[in-house]
N, C-alpha and C. Protein backbone atom coordinates (compact mmCIF):
# COMPACT_ATOMS: atom_id res chain seq x y z
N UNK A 1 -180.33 -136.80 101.02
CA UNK A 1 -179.67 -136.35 99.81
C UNK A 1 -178.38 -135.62 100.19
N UNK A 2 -177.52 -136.15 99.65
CA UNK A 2 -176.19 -135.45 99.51
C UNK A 2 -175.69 -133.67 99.29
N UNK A 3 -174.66 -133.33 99.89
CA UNK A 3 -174.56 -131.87 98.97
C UNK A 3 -174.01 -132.55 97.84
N UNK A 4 -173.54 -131.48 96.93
CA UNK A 4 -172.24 -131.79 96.20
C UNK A 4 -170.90 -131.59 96.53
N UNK A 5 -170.47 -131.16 97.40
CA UNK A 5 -169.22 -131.07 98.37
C UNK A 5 -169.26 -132.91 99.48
N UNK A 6 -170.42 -133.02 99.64
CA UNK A 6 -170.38 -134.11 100.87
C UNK A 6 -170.52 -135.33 99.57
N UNK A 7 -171.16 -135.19 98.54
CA UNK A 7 -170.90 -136.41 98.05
C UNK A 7 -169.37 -136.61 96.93
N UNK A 8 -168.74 -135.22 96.86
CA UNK A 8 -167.28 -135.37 96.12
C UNK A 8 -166.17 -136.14 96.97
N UNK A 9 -166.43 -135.61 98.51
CA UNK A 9 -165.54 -135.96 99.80
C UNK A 9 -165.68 -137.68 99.81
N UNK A 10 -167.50 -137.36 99.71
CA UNK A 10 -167.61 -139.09 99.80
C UNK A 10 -166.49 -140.26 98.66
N UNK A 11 -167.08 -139.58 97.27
CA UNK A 11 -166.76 -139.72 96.39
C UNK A 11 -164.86 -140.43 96.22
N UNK A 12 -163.83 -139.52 96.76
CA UNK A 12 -162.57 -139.55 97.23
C UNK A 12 -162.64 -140.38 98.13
N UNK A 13 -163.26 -140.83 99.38
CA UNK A 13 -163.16 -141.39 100.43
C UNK A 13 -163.03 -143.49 100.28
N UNK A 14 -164.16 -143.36 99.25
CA UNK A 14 -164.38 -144.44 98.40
C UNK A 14 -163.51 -145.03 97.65
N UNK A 15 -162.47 -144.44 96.82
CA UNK A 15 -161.20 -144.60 96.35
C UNK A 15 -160.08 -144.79 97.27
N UNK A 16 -160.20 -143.94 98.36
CA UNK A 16 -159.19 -144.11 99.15
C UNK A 16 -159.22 -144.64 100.88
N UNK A 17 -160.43 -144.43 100.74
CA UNK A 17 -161.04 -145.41 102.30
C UNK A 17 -160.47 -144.12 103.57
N UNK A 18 -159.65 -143.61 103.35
CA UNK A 18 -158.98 -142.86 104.73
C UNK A 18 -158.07 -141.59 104.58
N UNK A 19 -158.56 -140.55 104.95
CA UNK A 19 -157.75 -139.44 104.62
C UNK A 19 -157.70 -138.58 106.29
N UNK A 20 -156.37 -138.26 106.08
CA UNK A 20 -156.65 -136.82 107.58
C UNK A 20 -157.44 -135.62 107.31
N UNK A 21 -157.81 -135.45 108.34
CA UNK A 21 -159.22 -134.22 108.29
C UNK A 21 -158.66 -133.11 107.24
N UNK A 22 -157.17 -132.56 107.63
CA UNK A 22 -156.49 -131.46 106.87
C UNK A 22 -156.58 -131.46 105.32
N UNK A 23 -156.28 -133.40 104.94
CA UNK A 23 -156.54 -133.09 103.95
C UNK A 23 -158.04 -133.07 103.08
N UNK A 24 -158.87 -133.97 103.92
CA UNK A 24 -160.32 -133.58 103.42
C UNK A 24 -160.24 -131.79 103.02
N UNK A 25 -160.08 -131.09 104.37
CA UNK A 25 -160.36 -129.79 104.49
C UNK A 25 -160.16 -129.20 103.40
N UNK A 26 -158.45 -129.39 103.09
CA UNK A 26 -157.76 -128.95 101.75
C UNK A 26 -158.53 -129.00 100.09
N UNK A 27 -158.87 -130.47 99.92
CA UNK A 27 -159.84 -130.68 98.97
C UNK A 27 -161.06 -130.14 98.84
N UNK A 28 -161.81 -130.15 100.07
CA UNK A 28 -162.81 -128.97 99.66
C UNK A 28 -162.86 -127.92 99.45
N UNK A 29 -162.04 -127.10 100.44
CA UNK A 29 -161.65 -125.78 100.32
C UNK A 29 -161.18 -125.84 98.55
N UNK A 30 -160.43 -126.03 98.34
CA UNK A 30 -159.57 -126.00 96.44
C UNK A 30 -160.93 -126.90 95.49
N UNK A 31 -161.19 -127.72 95.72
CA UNK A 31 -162.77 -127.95 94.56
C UNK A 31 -164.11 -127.58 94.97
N UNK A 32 -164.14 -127.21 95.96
CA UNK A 32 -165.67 -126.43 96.23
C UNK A 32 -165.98 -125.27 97.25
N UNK A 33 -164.72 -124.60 98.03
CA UNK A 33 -164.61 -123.83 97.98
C UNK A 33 -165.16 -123.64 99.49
N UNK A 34 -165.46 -125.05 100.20
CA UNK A 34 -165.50 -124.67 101.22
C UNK A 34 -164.73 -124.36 102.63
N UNK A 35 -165.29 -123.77 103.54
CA UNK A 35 -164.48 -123.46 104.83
C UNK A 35 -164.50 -124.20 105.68
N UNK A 36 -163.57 -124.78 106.38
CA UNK A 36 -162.82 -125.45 107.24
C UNK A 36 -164.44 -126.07 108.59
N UNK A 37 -164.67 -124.98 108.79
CA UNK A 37 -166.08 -124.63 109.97
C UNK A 37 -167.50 -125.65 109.03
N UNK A 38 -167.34 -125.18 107.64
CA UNK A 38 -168.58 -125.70 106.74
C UNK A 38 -168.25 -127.27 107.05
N UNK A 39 -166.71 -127.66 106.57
CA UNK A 39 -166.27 -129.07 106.14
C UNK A 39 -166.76 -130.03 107.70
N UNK A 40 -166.49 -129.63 108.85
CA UNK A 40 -166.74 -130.04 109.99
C UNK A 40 -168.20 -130.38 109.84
N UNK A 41 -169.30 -129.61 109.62
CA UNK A 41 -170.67 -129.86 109.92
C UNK A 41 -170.89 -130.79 108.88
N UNK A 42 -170.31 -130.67 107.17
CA UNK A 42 -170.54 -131.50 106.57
C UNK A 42 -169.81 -133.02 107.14
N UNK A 43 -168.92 -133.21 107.91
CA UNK A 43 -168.18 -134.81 108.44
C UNK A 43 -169.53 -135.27 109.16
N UNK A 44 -169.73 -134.54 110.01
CA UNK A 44 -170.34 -134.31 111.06
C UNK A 44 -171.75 -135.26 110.83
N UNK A 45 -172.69 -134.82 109.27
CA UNK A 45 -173.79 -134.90 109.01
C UNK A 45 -173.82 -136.72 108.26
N UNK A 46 -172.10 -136.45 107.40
CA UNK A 46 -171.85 -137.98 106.58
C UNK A 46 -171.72 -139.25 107.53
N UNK A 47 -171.29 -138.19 109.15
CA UNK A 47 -171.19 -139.40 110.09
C UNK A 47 -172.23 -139.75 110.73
N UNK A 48 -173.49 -139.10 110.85
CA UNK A 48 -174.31 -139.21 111.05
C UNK A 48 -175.33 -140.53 110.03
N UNK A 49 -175.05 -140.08 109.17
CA UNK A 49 -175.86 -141.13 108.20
C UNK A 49 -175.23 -142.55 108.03
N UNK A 50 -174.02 -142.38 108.76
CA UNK A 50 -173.33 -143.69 108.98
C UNK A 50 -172.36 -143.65 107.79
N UNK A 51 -171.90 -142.92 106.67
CA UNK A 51 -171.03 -143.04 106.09
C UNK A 51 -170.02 -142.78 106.08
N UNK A 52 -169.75 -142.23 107.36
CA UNK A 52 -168.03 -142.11 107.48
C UNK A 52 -167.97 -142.05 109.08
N UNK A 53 -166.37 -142.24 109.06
CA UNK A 53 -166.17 -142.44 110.50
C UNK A 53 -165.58 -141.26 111.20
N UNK A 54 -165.60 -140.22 111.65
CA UNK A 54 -164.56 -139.08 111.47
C UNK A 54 -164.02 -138.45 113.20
N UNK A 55 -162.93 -137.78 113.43
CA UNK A 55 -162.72 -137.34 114.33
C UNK A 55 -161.55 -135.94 114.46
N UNK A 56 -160.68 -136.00 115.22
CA UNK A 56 -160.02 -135.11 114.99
C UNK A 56 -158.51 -135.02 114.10
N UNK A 57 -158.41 -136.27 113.85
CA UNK A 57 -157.34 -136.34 112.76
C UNK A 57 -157.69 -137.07 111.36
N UNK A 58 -158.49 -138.20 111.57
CA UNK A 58 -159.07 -138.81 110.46
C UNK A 58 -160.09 -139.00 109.83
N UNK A 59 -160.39 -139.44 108.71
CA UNK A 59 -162.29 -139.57 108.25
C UNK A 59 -161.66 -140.01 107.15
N UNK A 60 -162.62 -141.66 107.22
CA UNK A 60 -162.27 -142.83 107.12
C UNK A 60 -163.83 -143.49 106.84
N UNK A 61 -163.93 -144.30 105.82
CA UNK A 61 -165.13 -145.32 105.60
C UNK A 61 -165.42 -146.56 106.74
N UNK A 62 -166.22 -146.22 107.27
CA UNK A 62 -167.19 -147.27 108.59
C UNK A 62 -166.24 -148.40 108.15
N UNK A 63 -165.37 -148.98 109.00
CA UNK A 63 -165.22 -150.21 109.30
C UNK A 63 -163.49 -150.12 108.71
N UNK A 64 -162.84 -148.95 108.59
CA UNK A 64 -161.67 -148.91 107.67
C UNK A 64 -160.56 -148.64 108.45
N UNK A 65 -159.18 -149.00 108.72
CA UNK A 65 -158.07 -148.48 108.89
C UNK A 65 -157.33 -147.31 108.32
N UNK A 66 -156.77 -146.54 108.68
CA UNK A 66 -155.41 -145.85 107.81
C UNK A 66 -154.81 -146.27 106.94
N UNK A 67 -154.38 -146.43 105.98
CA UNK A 67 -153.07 -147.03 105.28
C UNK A 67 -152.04 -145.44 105.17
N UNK A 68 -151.42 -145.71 106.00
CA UNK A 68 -150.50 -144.62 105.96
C UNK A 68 -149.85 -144.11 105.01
N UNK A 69 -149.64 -145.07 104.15
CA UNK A 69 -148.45 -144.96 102.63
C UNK A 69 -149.52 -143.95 101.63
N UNK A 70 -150.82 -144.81 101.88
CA UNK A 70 -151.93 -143.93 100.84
C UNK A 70 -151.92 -142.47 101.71
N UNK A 71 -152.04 -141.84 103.11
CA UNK A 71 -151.99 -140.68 103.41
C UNK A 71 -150.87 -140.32 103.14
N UNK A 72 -149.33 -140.84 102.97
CA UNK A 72 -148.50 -139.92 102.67
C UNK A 72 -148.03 -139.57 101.17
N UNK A 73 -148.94 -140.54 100.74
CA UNK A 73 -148.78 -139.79 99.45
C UNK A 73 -149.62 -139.28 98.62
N UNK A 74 -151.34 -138.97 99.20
CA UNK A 74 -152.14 -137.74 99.21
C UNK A 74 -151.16 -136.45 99.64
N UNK A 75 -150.84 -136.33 100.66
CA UNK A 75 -149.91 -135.71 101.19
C UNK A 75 -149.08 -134.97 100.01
N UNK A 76 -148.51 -135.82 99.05
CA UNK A 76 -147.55 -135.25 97.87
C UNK A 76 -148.50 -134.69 96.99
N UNK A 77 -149.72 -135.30 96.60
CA UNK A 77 -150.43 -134.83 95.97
C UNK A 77 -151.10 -133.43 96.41
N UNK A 78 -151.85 -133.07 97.79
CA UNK A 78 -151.64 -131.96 97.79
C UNK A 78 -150.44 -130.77 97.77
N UNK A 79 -149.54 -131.62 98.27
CA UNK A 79 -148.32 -130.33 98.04
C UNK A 79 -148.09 -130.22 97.00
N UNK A 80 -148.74 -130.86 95.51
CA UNK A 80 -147.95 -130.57 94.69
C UNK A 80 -149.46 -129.54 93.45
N UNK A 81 -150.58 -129.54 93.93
CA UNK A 81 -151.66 -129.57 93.34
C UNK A 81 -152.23 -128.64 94.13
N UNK A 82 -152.07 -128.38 95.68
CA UNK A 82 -153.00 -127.34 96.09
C UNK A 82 -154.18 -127.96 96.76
N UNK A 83 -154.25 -129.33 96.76
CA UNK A 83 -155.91 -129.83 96.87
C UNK A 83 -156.25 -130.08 95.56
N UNK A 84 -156.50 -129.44 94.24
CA UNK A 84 -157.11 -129.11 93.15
C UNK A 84 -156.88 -130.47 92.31
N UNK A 85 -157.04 -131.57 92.71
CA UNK A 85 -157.39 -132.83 91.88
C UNK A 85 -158.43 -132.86 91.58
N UNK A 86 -157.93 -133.63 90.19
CA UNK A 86 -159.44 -134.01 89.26
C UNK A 86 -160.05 -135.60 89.26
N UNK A 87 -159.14 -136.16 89.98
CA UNK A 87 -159.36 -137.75 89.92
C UNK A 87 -158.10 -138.26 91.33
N UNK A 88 -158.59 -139.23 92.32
CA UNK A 88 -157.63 -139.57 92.75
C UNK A 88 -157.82 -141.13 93.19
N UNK A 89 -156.82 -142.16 93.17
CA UNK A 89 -157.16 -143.47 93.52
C UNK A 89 -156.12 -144.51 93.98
N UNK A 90 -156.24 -145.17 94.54
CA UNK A 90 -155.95 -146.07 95.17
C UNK A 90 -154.62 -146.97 93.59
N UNK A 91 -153.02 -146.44 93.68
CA UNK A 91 -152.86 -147.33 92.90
C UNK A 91 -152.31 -148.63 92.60
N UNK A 92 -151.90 -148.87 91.44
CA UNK A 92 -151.04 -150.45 91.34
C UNK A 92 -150.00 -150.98 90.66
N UNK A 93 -149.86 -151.88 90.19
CA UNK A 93 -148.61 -152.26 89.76
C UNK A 93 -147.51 -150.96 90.33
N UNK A 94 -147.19 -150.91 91.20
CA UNK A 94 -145.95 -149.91 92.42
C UNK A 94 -146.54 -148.61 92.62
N UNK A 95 -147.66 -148.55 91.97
CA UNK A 95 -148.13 -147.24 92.45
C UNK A 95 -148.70 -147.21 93.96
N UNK A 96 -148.58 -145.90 94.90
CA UNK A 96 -149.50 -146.06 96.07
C UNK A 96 -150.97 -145.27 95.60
N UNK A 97 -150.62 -143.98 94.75
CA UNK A 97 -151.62 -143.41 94.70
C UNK A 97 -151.66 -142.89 93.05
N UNK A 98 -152.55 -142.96 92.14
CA UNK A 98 -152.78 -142.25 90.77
C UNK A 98 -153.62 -140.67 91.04
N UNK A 99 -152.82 -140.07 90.69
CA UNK A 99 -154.24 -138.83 90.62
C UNK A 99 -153.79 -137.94 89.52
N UNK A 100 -155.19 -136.88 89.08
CA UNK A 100 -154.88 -136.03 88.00
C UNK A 100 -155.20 -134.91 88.21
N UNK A 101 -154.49 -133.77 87.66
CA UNK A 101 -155.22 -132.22 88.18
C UNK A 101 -154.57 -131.80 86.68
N UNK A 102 -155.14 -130.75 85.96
CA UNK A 102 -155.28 -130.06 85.26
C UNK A 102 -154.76 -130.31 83.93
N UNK A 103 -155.42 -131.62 83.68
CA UNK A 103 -155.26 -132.47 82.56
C UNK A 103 -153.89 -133.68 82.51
N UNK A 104 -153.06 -133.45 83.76
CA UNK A 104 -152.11 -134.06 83.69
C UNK A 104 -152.29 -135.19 84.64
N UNK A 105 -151.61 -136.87 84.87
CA UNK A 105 -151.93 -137.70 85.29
C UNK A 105 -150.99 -138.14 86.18
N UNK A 106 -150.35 -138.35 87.19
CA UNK A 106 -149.53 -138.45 88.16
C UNK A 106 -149.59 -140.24 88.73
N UNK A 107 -148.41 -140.54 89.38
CA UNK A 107 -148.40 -141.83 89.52
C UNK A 107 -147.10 -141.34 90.96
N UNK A 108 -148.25 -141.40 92.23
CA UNK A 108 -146.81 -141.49 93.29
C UNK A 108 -146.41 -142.98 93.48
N UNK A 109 -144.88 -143.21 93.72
CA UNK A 109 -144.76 -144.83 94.48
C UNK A 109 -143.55 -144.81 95.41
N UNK A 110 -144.02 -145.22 96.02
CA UNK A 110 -142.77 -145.28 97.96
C UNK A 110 -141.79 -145.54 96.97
N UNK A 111 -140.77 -145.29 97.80
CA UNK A 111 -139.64 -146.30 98.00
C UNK A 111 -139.24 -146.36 99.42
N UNK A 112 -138.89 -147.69 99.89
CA UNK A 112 -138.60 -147.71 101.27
C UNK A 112 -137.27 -148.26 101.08
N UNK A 113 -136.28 -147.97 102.15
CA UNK A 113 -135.40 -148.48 102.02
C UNK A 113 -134.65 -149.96 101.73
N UNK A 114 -133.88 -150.04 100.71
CA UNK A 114 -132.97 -151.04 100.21
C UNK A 114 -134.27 -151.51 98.78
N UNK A 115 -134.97 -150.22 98.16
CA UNK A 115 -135.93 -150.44 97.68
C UNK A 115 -136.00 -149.85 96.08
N UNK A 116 -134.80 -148.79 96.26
CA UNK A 116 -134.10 -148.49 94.82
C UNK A 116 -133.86 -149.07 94.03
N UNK A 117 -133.89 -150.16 93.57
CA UNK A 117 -133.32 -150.77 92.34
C UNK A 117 -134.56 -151.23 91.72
N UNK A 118 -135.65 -151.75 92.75
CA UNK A 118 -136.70 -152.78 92.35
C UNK A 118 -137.78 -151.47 92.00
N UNK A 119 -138.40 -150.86 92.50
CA UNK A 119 -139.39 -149.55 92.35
C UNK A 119 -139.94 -148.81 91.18
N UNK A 120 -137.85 -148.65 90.71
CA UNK A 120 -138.13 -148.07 89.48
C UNK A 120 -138.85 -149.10 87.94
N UNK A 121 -138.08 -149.92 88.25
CA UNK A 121 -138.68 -151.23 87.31
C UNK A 121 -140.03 -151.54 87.29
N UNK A 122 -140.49 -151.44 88.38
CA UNK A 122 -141.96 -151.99 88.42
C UNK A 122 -143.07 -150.46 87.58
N UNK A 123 -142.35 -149.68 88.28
CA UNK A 123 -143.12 -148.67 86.88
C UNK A 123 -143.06 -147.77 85.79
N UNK A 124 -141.56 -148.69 85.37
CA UNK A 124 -141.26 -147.85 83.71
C UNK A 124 -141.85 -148.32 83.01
N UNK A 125 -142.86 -148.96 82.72
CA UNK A 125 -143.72 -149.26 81.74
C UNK A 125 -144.38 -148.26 81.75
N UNK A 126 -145.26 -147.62 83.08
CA UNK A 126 -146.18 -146.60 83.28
C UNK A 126 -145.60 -145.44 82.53
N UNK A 127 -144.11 -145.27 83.00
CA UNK A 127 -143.95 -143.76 83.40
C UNK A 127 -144.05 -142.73 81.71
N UNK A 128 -144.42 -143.41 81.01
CA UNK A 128 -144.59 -142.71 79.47
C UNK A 128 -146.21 -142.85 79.22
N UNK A 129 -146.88 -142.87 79.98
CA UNK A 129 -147.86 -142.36 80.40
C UNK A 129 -148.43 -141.61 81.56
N UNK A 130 -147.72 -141.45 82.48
CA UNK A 130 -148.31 -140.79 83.75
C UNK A 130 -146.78 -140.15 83.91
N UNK A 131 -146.63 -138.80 84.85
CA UNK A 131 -145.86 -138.67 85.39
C UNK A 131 -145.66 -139.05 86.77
N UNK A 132 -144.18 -139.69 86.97
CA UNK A 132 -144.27 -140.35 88.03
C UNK A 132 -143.20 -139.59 89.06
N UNK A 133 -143.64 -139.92 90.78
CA UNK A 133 -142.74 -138.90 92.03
C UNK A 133 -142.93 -140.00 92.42
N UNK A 134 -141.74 -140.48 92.77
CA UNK A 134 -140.92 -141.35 93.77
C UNK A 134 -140.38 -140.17 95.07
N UNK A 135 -141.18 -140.93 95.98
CA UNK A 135 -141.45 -140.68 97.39
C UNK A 135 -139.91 -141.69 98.35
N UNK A 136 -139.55 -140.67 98.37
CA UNK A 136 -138.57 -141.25 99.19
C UNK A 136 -138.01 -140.72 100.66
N UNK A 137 -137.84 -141.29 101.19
CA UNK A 137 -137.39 -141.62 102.64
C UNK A 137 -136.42 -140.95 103.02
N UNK A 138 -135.19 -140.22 102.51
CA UNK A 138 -134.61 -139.32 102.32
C UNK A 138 -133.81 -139.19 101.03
N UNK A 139 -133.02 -137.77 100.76
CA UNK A 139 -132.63 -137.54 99.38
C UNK A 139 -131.12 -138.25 98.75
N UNK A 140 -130.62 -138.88 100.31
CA UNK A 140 -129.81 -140.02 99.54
C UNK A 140 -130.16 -141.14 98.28
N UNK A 141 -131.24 -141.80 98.74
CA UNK A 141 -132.11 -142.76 97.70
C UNK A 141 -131.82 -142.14 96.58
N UNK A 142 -131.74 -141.06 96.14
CA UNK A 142 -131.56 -140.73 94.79
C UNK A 142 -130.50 -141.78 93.73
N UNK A 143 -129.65 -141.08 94.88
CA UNK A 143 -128.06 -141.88 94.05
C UNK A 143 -128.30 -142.99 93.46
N UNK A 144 -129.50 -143.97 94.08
CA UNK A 144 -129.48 -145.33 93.90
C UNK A 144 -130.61 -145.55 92.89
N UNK A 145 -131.15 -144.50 91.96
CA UNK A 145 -132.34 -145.07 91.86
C UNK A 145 -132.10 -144.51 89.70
N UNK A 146 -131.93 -145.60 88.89
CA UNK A 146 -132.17 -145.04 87.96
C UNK A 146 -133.88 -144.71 86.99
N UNK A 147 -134.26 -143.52 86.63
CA UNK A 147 -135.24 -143.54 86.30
C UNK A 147 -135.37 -142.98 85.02
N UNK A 148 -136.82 -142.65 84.02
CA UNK A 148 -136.77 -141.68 83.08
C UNK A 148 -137.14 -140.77 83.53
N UNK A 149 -136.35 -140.34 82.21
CA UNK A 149 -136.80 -138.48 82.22
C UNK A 149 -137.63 -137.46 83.20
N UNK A 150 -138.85 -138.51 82.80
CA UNK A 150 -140.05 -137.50 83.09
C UNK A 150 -140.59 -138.08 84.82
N UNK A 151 -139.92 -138.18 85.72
CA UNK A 151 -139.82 -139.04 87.00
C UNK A 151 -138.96 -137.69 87.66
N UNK A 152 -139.73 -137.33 89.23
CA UNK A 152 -139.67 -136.57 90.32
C UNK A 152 -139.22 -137.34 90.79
N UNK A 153 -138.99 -136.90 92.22
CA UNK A 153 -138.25 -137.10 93.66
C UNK A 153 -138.98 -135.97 94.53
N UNK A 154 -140.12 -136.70 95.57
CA UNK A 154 -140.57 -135.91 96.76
C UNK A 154 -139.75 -136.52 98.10
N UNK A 155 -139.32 -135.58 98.69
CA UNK A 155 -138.99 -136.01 100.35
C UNK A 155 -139.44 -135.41 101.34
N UNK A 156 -139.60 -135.53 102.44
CA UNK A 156 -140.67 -134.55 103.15
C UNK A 156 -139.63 -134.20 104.26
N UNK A 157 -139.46 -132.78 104.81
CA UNK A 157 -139.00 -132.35 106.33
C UNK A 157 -139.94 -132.03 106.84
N UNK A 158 -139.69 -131.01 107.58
CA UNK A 158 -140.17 -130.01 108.74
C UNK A 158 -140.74 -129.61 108.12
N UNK A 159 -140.44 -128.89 106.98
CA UNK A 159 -141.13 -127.87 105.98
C UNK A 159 -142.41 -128.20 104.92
N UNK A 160 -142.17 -129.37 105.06
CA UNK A 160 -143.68 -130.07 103.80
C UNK A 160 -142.32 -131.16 102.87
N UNK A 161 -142.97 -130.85 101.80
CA UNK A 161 -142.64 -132.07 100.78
C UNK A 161 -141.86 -130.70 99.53
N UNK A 162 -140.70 -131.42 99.61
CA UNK A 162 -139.42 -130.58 98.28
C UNK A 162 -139.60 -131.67 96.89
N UNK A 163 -139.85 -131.37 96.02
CA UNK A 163 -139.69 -131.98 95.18
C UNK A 163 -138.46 -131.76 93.66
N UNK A 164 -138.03 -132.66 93.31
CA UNK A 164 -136.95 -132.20 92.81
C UNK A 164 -136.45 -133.40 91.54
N UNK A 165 -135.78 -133.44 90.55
CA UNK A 165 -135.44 -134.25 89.12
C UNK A 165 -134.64 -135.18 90.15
């Protein structure tokens, strides 16, 4: 039998197949409140039962890769939420990742370079329903990218992830 911390982790893991330990850590710590030392014994026990794969950077579903794009834009989602999501998933039509925290619904989507023009199109249909952060590669991309209103801009340094209109 599951805790309820080991089956929420599970729970996320399932949607997203692969997260870095930090951010597991993050999520529990902000929805259940556990400590870093707890989260370890709980990997520890899920890997044991064979449901996850875990080590010192990742924890990942038996048999799964990274998708990097989906960790870097968990990544935005905690910097922008704390951990404190209420829903998070795997997304589509240009989304990488959908998630929601405190009633509000979020829609991150890359842009990679020479990728501005096409990006925004693929999810202005969405974006009057979700708010959407275009993840970009650096804060030049801006110039190139027309969007609505209600549409961010995350870029990441040294420092974490700046987000900005």
């Amino acid at each position: 039998m599951l805790t309820v911390p080991q089956a929420g982790v599970l729970e996320l893991l399932e949607e997203l197949e692969c997260l870095r330990r930090r951010q597991v850590e993050q999520y529990a710590a902000a929805r259940y409140g556990s400590r870093p030392k707890h989260v370890g014994h709980m990997l520890r026990q899920l890997a044991t039962m064979g449901k996850v794969q875990a080590d010192d950077n990742f924890v990942m579903l038996p048999g799964r890769k990274p998708d990097f794009d989906v960790i870097r834009a968990v990544d935005v989602a905690m910097a922008l939420t704390g951990g404190k999501m209420d829903f998070a998933a795997k997304g589509g039509k240009g989304f990488t990742l959908v998630f929601s925290t405190q009633g509000r619904t979020f829609g991150v989507a890359m842009v990679g370079e020479g990728m501005e023009y096409i990006v925004p199109m693929r999810v202005r249909a969405d974006a009057d329903a979700l708010t959407v952060i275009f993840l970009l590669r650096d804060a030049e991309q801006r110039k190139c990218i027309r969007a609505p209103g209600n549409c961010y801009f995350a870029v990441e340094d040294n420092e974490g992830y700046h987000f900005f209109k």
